[in-house]
PDB file of N, CA and C in Angstrom:
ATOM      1  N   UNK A   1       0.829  -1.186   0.000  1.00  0.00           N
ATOM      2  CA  UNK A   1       0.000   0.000   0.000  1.00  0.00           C
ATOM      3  C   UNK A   1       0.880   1.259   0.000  1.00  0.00           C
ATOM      4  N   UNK A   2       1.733   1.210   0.620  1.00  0.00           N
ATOM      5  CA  UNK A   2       2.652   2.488   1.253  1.00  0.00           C
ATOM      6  C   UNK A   2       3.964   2.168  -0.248  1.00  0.00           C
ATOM      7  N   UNK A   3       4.233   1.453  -1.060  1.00  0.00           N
ATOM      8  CA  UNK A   3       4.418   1.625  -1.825  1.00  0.00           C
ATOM      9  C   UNK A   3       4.132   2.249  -3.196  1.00  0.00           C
ATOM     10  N   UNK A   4       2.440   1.702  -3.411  1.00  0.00           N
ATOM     11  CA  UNK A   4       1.632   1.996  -4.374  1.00  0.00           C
ATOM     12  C   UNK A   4       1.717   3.817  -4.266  1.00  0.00           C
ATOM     13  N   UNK A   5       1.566   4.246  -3.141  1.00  0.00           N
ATOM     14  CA  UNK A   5       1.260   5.525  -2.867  1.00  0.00           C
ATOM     15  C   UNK A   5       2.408   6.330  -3.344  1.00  0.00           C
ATOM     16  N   UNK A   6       3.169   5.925  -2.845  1.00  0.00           N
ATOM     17  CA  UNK A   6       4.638   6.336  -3.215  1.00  0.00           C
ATOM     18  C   UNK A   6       4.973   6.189  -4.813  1.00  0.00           C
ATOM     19  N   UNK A   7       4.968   5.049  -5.414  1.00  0.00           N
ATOM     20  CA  UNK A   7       4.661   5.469  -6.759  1.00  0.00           C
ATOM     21  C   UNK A   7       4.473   6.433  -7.665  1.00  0.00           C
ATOM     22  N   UNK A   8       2.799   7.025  -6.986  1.00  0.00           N
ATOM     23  CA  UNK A   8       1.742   7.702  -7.406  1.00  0.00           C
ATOM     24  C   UNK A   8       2.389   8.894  -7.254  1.00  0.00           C
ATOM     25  N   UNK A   9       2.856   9.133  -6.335  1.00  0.00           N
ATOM     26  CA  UNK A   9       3.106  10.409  -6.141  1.00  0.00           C
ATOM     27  C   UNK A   9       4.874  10.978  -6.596  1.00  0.00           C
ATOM     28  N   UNK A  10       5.534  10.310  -7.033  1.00  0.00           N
ATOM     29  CA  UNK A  10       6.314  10.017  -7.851  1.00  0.00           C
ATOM     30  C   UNK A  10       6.380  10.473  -9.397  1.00  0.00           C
ATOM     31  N   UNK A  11       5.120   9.474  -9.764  1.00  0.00           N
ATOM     32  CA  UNK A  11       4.815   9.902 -11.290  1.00  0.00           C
ATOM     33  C   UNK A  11       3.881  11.289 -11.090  1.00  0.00           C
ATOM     34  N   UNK A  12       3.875  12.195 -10.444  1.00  0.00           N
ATOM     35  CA  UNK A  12       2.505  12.789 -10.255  1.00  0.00           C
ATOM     36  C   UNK A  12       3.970  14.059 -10.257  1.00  0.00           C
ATOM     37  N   UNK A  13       5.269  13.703  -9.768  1.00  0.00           N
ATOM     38  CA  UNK A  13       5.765  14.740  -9.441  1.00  0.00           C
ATOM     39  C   UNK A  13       6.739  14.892 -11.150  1.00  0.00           C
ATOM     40  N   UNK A  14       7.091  14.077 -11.249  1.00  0.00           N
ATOM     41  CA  UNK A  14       7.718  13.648 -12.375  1.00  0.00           C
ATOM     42  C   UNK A  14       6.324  14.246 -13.783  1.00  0.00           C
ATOM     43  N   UNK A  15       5.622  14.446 -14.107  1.00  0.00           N
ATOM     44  CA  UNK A  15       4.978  14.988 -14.877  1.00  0.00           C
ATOM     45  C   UNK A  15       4.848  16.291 -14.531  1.00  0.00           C
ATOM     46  N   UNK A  16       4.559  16.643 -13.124  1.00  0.00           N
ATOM     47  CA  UNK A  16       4.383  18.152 -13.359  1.00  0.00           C
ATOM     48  C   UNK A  16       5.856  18.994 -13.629  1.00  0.00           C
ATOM     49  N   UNK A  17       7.039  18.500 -13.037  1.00  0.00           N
ATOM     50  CA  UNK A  17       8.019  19.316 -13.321  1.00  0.00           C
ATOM     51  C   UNK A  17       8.861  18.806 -14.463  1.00  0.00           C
ATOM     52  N   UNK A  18       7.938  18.321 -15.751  1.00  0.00           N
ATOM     53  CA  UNK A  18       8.341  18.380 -17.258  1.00  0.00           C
ATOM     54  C   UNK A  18       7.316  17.237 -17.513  1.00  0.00           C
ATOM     55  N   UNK A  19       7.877  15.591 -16.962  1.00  0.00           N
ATOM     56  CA  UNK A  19       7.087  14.868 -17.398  1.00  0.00           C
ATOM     57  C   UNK A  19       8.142  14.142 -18.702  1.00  0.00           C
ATOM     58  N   UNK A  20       7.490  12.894 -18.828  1.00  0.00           N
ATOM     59  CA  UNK A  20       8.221  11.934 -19.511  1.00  0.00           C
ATOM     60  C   UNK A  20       8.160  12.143 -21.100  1.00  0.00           C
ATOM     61  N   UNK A  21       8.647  12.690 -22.449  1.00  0.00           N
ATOM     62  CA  UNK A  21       8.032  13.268 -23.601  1.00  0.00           C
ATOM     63  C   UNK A  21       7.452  12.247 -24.167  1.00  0.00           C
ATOM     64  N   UNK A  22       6.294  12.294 -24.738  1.00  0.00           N
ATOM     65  CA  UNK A  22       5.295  11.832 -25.294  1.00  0.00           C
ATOM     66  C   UNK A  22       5.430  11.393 -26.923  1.00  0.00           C
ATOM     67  N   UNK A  23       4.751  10.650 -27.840  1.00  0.00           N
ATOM     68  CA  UNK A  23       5.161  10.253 -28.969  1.00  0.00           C
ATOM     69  C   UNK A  23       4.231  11.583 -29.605  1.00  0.00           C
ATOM     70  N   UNK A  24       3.834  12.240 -29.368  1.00  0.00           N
ATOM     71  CA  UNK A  24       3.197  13.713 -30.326  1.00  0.00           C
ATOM     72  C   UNK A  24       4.094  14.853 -30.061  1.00  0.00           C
ATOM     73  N   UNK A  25       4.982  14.798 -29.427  1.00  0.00           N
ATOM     74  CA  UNK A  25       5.791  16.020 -28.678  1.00  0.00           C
ATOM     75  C   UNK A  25       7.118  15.592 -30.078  1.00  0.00           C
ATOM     76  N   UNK A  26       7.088  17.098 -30.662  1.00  0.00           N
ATOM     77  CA  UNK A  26       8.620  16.876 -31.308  1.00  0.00           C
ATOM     78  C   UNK A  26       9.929  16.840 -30.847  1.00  0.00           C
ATOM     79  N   UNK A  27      10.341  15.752 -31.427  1.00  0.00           N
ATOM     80  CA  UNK A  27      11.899  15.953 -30.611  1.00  0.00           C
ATOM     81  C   UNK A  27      13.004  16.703 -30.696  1.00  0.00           C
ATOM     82  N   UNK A  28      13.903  17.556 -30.571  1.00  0.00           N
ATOM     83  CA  UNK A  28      14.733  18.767 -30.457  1.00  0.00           C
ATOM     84  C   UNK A  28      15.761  18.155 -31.206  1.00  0.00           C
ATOM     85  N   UNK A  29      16.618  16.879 -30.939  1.00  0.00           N
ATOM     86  CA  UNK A  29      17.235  16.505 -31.523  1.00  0.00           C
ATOM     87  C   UNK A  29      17.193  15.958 -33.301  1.00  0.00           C
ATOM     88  N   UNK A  30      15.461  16.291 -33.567  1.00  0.00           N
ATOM     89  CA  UNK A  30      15.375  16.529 -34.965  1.00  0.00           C
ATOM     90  C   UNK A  30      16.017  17.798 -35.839  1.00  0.00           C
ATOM     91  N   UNK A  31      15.645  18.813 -35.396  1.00  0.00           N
ATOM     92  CA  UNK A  31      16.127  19.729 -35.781  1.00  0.00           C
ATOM     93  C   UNK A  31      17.436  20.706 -35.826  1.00  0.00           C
ATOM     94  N   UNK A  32      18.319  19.299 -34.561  1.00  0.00           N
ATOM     95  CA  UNK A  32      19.827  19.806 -34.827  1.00  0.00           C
ATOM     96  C   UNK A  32      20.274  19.135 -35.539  1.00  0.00           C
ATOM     97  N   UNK A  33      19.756  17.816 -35.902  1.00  0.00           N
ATOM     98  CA  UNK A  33      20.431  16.699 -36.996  1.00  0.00           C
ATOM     99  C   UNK A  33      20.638  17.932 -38.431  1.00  0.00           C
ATOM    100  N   UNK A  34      19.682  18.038 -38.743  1.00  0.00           N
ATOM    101  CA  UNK A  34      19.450  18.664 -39.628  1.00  0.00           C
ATOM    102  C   UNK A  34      20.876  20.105 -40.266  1.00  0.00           C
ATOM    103  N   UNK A  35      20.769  20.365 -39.005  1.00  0.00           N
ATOM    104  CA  UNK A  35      21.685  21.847 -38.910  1.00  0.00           C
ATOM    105  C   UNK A  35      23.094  20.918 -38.495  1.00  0.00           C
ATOM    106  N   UNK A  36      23.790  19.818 -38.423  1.00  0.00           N
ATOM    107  CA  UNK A  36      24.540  19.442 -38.189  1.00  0.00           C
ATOM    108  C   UNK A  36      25.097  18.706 -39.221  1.00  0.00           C
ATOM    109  N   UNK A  37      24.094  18.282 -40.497  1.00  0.00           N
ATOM    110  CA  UNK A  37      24.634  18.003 -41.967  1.00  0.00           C
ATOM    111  C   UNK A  37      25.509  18.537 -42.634  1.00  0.00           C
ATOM    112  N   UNK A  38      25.944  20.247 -42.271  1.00  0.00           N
ATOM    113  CA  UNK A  38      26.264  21.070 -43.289  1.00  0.00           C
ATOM    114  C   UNK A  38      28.072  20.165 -43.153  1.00  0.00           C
ATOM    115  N   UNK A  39      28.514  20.275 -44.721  1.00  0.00           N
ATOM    116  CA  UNK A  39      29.920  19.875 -44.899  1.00  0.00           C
ATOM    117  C   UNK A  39      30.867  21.013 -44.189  1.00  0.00           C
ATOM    118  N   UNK A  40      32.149  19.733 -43.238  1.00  0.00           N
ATOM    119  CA  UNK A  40      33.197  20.748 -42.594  1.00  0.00           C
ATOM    120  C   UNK A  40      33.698  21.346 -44.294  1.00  0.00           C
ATOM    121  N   UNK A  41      34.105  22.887 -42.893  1.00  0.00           N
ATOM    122  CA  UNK A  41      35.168  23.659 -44.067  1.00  0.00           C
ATOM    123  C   UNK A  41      36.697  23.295 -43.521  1.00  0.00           C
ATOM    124  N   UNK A  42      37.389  23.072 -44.895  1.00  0.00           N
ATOM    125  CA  UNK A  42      38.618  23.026 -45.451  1.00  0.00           C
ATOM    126  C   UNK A  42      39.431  23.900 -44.547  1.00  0.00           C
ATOM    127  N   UNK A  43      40.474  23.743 -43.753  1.00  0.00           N
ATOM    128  CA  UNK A  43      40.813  24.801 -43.436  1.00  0.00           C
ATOM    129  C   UNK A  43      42.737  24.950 -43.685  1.00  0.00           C
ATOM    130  N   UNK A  44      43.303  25.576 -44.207  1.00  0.00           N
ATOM    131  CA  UNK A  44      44.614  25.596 -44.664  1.00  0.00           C
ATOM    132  C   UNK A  44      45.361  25.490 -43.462  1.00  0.00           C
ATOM    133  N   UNK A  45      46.269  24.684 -43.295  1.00  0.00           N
ATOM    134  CA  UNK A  45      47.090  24.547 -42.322  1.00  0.00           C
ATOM    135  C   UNK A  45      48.672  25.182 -43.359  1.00  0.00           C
ATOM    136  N   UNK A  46      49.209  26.000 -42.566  1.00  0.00           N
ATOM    137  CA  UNK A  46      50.673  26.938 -42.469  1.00  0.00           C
ATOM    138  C   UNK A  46      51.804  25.686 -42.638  1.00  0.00           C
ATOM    139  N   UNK A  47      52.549  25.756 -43.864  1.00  0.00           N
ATOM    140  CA  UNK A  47      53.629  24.970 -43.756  1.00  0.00           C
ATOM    141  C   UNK A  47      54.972  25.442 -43.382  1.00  0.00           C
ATOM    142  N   UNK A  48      54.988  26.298 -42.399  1.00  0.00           N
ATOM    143  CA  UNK A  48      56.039  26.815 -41.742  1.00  0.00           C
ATOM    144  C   UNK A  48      55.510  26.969 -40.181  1.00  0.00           C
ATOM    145  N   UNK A  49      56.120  26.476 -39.495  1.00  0.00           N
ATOM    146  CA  UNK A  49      55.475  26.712 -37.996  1.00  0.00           C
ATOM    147  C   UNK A  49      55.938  27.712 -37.200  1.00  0.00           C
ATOM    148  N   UNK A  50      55.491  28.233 -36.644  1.00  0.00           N
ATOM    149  CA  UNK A  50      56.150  29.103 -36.230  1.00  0.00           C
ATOM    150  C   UNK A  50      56.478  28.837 -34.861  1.00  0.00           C
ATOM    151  N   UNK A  51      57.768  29.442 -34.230  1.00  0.00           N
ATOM    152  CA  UNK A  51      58.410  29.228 -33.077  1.00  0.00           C
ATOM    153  C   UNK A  51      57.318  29.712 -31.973  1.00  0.00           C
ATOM    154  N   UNK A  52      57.445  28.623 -30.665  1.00  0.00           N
ATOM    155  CA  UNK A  52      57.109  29.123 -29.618  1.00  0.00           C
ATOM    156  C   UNK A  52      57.987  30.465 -28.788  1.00  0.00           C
ATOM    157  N   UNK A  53      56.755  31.185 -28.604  1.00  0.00           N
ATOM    158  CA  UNK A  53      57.480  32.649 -27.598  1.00  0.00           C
ATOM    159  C   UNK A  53      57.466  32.476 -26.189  1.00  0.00           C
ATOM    160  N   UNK A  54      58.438  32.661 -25.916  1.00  0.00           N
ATOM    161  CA  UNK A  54      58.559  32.642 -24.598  1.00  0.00           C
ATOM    162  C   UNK A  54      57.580  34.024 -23.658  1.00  0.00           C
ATOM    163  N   UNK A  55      57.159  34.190 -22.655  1.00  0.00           N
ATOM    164  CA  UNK A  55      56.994  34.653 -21.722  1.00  0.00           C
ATOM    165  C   UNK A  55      57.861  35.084 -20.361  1.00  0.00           C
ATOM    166  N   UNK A  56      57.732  36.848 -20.025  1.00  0.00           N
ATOM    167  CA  UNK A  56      58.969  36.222 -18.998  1.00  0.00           C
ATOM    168  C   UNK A  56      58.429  38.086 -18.596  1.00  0.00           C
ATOM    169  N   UNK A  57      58.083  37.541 -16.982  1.00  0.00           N
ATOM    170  CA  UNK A  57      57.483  38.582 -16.577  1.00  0.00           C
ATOM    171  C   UNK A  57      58.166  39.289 -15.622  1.00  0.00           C
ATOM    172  N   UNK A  58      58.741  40.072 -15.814  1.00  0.00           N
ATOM    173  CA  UNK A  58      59.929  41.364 -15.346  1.00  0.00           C
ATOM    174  C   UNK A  58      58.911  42.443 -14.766  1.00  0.00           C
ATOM    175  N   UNK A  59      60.037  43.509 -13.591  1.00  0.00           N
ATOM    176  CA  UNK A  59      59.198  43.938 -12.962  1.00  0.00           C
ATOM    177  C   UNK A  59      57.919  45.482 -13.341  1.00  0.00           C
ATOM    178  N   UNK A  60      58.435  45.852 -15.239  1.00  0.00           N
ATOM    179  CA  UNK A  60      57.599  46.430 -15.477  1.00  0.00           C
ATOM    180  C   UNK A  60      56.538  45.733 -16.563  1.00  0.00           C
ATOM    181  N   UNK A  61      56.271  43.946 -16.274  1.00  0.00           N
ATOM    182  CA  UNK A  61      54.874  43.349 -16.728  1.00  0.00           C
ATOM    183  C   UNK A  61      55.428  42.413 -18.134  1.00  0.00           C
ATOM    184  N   UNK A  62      54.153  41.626 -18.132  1.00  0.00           N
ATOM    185  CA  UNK A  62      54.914  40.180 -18.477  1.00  0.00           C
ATOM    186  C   UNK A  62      54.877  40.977 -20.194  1.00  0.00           C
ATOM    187  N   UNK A  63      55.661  40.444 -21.170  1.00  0.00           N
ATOM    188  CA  UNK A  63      55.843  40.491 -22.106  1.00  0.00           C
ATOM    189  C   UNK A  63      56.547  39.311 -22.883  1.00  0.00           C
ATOM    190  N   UNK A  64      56.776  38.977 -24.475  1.00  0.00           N
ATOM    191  CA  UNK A  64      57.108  37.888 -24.909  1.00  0.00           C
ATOM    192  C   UNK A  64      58.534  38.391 -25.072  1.00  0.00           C
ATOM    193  N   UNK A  65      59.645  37.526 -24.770  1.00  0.00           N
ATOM    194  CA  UNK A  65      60.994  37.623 -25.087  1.00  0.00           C
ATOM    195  C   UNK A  65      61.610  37.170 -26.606  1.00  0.00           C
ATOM    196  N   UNK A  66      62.423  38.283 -27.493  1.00  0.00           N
ATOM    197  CA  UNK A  66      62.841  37.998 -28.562  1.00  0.00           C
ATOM    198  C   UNK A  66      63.745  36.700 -28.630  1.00  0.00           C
ATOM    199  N   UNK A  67      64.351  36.163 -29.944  1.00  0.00           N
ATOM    200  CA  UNK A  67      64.542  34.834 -29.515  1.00  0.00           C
ATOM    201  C   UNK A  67      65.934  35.104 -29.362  1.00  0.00           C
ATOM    202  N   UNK A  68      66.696  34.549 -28.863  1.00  0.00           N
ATOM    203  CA  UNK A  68      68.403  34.243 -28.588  1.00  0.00           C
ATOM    204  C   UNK A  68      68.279  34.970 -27.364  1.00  0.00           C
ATOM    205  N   UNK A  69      67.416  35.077 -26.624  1.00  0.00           N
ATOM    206  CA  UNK A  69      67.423  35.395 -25.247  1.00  0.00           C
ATOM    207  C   UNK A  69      66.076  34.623 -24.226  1.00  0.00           C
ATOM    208  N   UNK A  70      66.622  34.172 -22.923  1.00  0.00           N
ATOM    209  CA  UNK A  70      66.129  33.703 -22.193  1.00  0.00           C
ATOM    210  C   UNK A  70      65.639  34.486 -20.840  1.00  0.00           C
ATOM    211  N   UNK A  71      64.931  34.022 -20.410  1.00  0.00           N
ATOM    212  CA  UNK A  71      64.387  34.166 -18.885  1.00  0.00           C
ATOM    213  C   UNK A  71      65.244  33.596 -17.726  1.00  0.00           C
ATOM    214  N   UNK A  72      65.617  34.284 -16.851  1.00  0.00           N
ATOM    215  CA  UNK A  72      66.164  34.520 -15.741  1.00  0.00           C
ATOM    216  C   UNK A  72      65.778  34.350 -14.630  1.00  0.00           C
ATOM    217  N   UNK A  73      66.427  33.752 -13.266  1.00  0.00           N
ATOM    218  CA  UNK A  73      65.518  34.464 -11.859  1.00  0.00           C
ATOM    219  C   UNK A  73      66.168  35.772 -11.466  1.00  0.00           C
ATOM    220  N   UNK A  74      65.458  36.733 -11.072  1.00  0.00           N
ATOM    221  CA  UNK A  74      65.824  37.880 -10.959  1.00  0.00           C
ATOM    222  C   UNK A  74      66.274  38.276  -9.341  1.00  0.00           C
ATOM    223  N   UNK A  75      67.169  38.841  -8.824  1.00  0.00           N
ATOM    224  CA  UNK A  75      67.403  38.889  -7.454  1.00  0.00           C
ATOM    225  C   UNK A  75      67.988  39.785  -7.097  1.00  0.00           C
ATOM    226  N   UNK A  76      68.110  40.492  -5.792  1.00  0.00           N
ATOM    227  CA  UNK A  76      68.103  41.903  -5.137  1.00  0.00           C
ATOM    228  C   UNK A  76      69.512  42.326  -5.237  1.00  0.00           C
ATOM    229  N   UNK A  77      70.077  43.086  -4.799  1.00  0.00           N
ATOM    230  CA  UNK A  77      71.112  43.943  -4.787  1.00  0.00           C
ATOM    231  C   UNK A  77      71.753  42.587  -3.324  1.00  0.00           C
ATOM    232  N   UNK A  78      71.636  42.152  -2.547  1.00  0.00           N
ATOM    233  CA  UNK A  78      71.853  41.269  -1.380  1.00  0.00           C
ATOM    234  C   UNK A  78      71.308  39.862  -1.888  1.00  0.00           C
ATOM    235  N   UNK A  79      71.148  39.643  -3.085  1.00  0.00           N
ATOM    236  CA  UNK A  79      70.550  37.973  -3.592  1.00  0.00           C
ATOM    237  C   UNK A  79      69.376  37.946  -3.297  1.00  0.00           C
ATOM    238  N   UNK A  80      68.412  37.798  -2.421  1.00  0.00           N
ATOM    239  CA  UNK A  80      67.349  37.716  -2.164  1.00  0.00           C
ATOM    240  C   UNK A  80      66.453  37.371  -3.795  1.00  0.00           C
ATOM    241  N   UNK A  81      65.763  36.407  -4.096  1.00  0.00           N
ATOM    242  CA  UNK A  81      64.956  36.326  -4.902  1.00  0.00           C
ATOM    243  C   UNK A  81      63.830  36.822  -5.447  1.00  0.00           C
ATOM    244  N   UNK A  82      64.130  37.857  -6.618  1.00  0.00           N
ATOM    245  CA  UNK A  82      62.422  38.870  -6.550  1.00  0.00           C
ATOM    246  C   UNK A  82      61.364  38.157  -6.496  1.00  0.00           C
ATOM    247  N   UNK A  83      61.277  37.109  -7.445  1.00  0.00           N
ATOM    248  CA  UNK A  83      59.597  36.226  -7.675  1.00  0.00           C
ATOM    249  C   UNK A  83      59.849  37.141  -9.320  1.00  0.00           C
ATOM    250  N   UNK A  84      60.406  37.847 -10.142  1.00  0.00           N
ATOM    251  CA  UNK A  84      60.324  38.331 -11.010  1.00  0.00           C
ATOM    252  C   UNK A  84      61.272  38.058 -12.179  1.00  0.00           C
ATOM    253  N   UNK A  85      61.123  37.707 -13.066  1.00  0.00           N
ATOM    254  CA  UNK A  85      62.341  37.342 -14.558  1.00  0.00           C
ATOM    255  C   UNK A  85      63.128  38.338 -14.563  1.00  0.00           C
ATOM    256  N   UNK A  86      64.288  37.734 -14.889  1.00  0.00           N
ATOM    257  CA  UNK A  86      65.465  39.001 -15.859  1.00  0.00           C
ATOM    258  C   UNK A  86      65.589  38.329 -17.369  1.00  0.00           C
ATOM    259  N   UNK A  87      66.009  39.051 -18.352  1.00  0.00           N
ATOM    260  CA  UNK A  87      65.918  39.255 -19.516  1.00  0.00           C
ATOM    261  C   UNK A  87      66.974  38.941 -19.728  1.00  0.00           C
ATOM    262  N   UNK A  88      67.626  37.956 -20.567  1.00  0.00           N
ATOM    263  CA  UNK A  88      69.782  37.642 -20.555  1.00  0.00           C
ATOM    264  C   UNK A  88      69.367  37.430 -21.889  1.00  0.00           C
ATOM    265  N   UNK A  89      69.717  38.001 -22.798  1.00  0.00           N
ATOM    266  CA  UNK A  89      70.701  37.801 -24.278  1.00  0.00           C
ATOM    267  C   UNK A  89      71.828  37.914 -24.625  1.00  0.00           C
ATOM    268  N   UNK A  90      72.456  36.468 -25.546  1.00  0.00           N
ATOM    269  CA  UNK A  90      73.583  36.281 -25.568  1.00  0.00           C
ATOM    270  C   UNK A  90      73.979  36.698 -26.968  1.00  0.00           C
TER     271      UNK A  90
END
């Protein structure tokens, strides 16, 4: 009994807050099939790659470093470690 009820009130909750879709209800996933036919575009891939840039954030803000130079740890007049890059090109 205390099952049956439970059930009931189950499916009772389950319909009002949407409910199970019905065979007259259109389905959504019709109408993305549709819009999901269109042919991929072609897209040209670069036959030269280009180099990764470094990053290297010094204490007036991060910027990309030219190449034949590296990133640094940067440190005080007494060593102490800023937390900030130095800039070394050789």
């Amino acid at each position: 009994m205390l099952y049956t009820r439970l059930s009931v009130v189950i499916t009772m909750v389950a319909l009002a807050i949407g409910g199970w879709p019905s065979p007259a209800q259109p389905r959504e996933t019709a109408s993305l099939s549709a819009a999901t036919k269109k042919s991929p575009v072609k897209r040209q891939v670069s036959k030269k790659r280009q180099p990764a840039h470094q990053v290297a954030c010094t204490i007036y803000g991060c910027r990309e470093i030219p190449g034949r130079c590296h990133p640094e740890q940067g440190y005080d007049w007494d060593g102490i470690p800023t937390g900030f890059d130095v800039i070394v090109c050789r």
